[in-house]
Protein backbone atom coordinates (compact mmCIF):
# COMPACT_ATOMS: atom_id res chain seq x y z
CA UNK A 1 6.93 0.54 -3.32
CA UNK A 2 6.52 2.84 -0.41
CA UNK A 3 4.14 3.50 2.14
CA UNK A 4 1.66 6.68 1.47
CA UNK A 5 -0.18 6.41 5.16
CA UNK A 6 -1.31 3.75 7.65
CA UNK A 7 -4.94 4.33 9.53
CA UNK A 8 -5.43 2.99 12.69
CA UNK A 9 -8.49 3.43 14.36
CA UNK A 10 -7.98 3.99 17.83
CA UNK A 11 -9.88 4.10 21.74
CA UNK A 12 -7.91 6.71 22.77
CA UNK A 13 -6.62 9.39 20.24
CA UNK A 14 -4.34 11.10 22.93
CA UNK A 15 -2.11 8.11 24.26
CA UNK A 16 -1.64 6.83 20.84
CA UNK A 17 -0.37 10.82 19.68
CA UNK A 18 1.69 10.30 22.70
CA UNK A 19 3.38 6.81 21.94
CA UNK A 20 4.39 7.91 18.69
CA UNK A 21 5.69 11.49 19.29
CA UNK A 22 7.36 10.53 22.41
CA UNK A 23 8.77 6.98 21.97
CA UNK A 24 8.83 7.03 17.84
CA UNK A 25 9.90 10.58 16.99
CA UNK A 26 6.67 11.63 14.80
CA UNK A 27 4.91 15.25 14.74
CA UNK A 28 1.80 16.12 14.78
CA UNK A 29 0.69 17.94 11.73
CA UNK A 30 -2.20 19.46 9.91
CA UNK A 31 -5.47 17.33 9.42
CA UNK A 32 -8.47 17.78 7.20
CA UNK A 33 -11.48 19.11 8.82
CA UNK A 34 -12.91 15.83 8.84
CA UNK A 35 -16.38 14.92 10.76
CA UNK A 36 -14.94 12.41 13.28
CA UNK A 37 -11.99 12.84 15.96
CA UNK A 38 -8.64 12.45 14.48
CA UNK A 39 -4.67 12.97 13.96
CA UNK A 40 -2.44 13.03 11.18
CA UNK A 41 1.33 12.57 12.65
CA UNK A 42 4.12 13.67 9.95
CA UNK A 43 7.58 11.89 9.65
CA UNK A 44 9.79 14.26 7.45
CA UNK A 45 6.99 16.18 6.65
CA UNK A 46 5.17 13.12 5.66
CA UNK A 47 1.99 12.27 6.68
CA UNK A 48 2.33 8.99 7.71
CA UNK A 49 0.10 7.73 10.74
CA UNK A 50 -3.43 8.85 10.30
CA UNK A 51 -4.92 8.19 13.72
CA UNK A 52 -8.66 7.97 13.86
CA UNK A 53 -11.49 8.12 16.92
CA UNK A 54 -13.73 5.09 17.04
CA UNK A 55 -16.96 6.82 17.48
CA UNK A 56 -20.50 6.80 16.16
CA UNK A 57 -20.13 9.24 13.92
CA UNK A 58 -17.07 7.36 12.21
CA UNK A 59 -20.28 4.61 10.94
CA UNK A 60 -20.82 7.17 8.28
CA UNK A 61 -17.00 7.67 6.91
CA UNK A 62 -15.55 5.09 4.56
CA UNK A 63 -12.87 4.61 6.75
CA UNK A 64 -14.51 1.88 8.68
CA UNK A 65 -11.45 -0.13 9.73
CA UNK A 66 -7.38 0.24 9.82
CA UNK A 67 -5.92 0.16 6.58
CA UNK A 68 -2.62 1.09 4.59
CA UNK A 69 -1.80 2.76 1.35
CA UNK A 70 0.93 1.95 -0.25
CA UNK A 71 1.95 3.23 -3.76
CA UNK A 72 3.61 1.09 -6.01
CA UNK A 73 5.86 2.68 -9.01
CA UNK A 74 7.70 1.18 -11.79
């Protein structure tokens, strides 16, 4: 098993880009042109942390809460 991406829907987009490029060592990356703020932030070209904008506009996305994806192989 291994994690494909963690969403965490955020107040402030910025500090949280901040927290993990600075303190955790992450890189911010290329993002769909999704309708609501956002960040992807890669980890060996991963893109792990999928930081999302609570806002209005996010009431019409399916990503309504934080959530993780993890694939499972066998």
């Amino acid at each position: 098993m291994k994690l494909n991406h963690a969403l965490l829907m955020c107040e402030n987009i910025t500090a949280m880009e901040d927290f993990f490029i600075r303190i955790i060592g992450f890189e911010n990356g290329p993002r769909p042109p999704f309708p609501f703020a956002g960040s992807w932030l890669y980890s060996d070209g991963q893109p792990l942390i999928h930081l999302v904008g609570k806002t209005p506009s996010l009431h019409k996305s399916r990503h309504k809460s934080n959530h993780n994806r993890l694939i499972c192989e066998q």
